[in-house]
Protein backbone atom coordinates (compact mmCIF):
# COMPACT_ATOMS: atom_id res chain seq x y z
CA UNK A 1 0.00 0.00 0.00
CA UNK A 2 1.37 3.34 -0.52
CA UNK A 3 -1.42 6.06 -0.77
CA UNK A 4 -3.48 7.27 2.17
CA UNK A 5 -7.26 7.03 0.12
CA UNK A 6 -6.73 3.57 -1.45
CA UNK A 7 -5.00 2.61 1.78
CA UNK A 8 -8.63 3.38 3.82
CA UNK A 9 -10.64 2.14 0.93
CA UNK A 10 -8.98 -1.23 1.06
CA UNK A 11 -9.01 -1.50 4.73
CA UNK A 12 -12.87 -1.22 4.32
CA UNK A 13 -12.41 -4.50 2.95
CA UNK A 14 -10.92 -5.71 6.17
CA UNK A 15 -7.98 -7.47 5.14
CA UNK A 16 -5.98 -9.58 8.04
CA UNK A 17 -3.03 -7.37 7.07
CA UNK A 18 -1.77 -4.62 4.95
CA UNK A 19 1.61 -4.15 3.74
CA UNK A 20 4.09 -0.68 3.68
CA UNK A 21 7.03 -1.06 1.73
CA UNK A 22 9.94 1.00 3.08
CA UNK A 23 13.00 -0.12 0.51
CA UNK A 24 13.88 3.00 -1.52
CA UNK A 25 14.51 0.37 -4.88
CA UNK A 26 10.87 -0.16 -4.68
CA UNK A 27 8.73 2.17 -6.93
CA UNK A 28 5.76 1.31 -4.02
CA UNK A 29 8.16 2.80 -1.27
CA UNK A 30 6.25 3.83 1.37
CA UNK A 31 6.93 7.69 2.40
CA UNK A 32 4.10 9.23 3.86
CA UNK A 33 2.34 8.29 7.40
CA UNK A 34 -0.16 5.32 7.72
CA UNK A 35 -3.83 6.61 8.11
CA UNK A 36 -5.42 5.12 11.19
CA UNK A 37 -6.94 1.79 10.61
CA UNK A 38 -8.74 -0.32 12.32
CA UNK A 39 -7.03 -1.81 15.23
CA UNK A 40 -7.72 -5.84 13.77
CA UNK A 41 -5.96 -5.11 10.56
CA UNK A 42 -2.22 -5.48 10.96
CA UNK A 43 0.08 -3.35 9.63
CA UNK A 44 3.16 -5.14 8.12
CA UNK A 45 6.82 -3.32 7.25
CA UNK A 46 8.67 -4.74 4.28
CA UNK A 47 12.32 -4.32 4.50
CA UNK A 48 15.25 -5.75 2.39
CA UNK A 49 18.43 -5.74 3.79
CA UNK A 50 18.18 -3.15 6.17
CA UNK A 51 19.77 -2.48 9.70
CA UNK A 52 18.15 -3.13 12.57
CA UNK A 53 18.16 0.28 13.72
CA UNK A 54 16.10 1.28 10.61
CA UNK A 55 13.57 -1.50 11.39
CA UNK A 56 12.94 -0.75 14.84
CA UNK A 57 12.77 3.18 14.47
CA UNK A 58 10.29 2.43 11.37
CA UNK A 59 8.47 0.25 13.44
CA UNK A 60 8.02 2.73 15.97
CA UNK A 61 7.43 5.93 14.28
CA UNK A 62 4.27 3.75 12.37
CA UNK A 63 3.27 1.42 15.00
CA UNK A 64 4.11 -1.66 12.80
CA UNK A 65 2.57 -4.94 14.00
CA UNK A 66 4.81 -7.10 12.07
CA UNK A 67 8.20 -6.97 10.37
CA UNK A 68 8.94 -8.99 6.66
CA UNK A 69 12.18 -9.22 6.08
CA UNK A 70 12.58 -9.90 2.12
CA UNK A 71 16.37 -9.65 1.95
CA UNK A 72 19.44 -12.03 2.87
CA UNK A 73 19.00 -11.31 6.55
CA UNK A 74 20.32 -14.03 9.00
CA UNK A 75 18.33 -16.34 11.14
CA UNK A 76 20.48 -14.52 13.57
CA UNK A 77 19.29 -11.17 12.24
CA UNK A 78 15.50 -12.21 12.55
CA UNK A 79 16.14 -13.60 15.77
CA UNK A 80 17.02 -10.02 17.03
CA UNK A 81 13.89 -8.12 15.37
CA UNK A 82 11.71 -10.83 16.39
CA UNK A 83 13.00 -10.07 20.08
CA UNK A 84 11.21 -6.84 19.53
CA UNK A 85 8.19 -7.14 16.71
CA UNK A 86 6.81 -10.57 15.49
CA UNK A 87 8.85 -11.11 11.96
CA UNK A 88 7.91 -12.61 8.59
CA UNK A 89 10.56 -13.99 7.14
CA UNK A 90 10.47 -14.31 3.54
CA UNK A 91 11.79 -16.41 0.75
CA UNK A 92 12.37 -16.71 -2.50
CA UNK A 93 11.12 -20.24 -4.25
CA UNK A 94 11.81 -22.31 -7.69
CA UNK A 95 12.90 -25.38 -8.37
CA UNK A 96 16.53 -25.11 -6.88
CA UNK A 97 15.30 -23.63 -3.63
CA UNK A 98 16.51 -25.96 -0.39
CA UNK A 99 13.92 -26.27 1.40
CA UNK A 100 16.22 -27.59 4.48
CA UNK A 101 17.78 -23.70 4.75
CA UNK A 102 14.55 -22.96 6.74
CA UNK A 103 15.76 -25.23 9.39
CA UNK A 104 17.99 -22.85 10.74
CA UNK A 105 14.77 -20.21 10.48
CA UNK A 106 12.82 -22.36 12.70
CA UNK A 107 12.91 -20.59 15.86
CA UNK A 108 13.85 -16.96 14.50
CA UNK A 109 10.62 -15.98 12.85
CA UNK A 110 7.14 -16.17 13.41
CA UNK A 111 5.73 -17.02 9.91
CA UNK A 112 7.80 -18.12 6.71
CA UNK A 113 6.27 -16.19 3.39
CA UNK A 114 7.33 -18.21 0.32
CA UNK A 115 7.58 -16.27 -2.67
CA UNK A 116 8.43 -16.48 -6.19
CA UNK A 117 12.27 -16.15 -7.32
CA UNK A 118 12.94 -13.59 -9.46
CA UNK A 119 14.79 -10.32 -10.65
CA UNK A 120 13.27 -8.21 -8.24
CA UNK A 121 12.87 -8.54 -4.17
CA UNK A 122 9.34 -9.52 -4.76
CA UNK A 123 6.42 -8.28 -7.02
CA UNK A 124 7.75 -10.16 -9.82
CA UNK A 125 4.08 -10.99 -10.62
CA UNK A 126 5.02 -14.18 -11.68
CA UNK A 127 3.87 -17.95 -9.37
CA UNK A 128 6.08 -20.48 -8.92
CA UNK A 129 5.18 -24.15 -8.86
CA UNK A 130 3.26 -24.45 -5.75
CA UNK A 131 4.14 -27.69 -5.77
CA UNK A 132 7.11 -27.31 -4.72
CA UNK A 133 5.78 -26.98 -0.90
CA UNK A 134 5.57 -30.64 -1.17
CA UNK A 135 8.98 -30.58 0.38
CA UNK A 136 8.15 -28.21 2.78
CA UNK A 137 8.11 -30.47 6.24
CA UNK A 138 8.16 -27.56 8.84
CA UNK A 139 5.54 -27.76 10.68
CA UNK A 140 5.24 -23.67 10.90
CA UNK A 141 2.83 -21.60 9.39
CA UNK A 142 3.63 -19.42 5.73
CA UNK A 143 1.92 -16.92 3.88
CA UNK A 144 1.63 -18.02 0.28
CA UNK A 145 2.73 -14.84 -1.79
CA UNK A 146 4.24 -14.20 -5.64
CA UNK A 147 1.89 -13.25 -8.78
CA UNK A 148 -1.49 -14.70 -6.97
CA UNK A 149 -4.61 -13.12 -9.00
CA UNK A 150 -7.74 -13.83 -10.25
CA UNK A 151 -6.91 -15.75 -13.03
CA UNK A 152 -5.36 -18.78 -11.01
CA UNK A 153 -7.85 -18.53 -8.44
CA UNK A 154 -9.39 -21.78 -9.62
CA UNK A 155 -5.85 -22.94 -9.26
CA UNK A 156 -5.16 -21.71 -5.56
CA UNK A 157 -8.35 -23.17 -4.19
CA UNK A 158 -7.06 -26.38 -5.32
CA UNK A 159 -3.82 -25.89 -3.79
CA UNK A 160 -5.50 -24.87 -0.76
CA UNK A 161 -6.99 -28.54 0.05
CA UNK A 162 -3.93 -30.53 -0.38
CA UNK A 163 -1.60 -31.64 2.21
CA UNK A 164 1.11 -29.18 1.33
CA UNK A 165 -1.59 -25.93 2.39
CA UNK A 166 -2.08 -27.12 5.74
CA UNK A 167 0.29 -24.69 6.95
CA UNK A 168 -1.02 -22.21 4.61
CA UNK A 169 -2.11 -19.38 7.15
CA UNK A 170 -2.74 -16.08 4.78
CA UNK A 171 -2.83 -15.45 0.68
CA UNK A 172 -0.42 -12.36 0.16
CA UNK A 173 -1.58 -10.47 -3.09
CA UNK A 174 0.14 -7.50 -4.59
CA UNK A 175 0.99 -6.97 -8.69
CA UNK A 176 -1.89 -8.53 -10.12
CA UNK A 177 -4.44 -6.01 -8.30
CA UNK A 178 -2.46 -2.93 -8.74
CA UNK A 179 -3.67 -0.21 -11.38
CA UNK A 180 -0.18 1.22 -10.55
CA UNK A 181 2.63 0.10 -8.00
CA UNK A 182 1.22 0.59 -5.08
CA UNK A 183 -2.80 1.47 -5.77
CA UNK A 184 -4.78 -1.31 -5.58
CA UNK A 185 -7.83 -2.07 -7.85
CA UNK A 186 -10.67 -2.41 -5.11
CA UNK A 187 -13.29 -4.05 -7.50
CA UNK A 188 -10.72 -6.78 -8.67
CA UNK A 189 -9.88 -7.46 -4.60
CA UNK A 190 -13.79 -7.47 -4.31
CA UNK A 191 -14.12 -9.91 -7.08
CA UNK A 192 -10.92 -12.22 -5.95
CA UNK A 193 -12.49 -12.49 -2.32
CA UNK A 194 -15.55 -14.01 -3.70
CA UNK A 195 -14.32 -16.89 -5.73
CA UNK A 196 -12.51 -18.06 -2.65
């Protein structure tokens, strides 16, 4: 999310979360302040790479709920923010990913998010194979995220009943409802929300 009227308009929706991007290579870098929302929507900070000084003061100055780190950051790393916020810890899947690097993850984050591999951090608005989480055998909850829209809706709610989504605690969606980087298309949200 990254402007203050779309940002309310969507939280009419009442999503679970909403997410701020503050990584200045992103053109949906977050710069402004966070309008109030409602106090069961959770406000999530996207970071890549960045100190933990950063984090923390950005987590203060807009009362962040959660912290997803999308860089190379250290279970070690997430251990220390997650001392202070709950963290997300993201990563990037295809069909080279090892699956046994989230081992060392285990105890230094509070959700996984898997997302797709490519050029960018994330908002590649591409999927990758989803079933690929067939060798996921952590028994800790993920967000599913990377080029989810309505066309493979069909698609996800068949994902969503086999062994592999049991962990599956939230659908992150991003590229494939923007009109721009950043503003989401409320009717297409609308429209995805009802086919699942």
């Amino acid at each position: 999310m990254k402007f203050s009227e779309n940002i309310l308009e969507i939280s009419q929706l009442k999503p679970d979360f909403l997410g701020f991007i503050f990584y200045n290579k992103s053109p949906r870098n977050f710069e402004s302040e966070i309008p109030d929302l409602p106090k069961e929507i959770k406000k999530v900070g996207v970071f890549v790479n960045a100190s933990s000084e950063e984090i923390l003061r950005k987590a203060k100055q807009h009362n962040l709920d959660f912290i997803q780190l999308h860089g190379n950051e250290s279970a070690e790393f997430c251990n220390e923010i997650q001392t202070e916020i709950p963290v997300i810890k993201a990563f990037s899947i295809d069909e080279d990913f090892d699956f046994g690097t989230l081992n060392e993850y285990q105890n230094s984050c509070n959700y996984f998010l898997f997302d797709t591999k490519g050029k960018n951090h994330g908002g590649n608005g591409i999927t990758f194979d989803w079933s690929l989480l067939d060798n996921y055998k952590i028994d800790k909850k993920y967000f599913l995220s990377g080029g989810i829209g309505l066309e493979n809706a069909p698609k996800l709610l068949e994902f969503l009943k086999t062994k592999s989504a049991e962990n599956c605690f939230a659908i992150d969606i991003n590229s494939q409802f923007e009109k721009q980087p950043g503003l989401k298309n409320t009717a297409k949200i609308i429209e995805f929300k009802s086919k699942l």
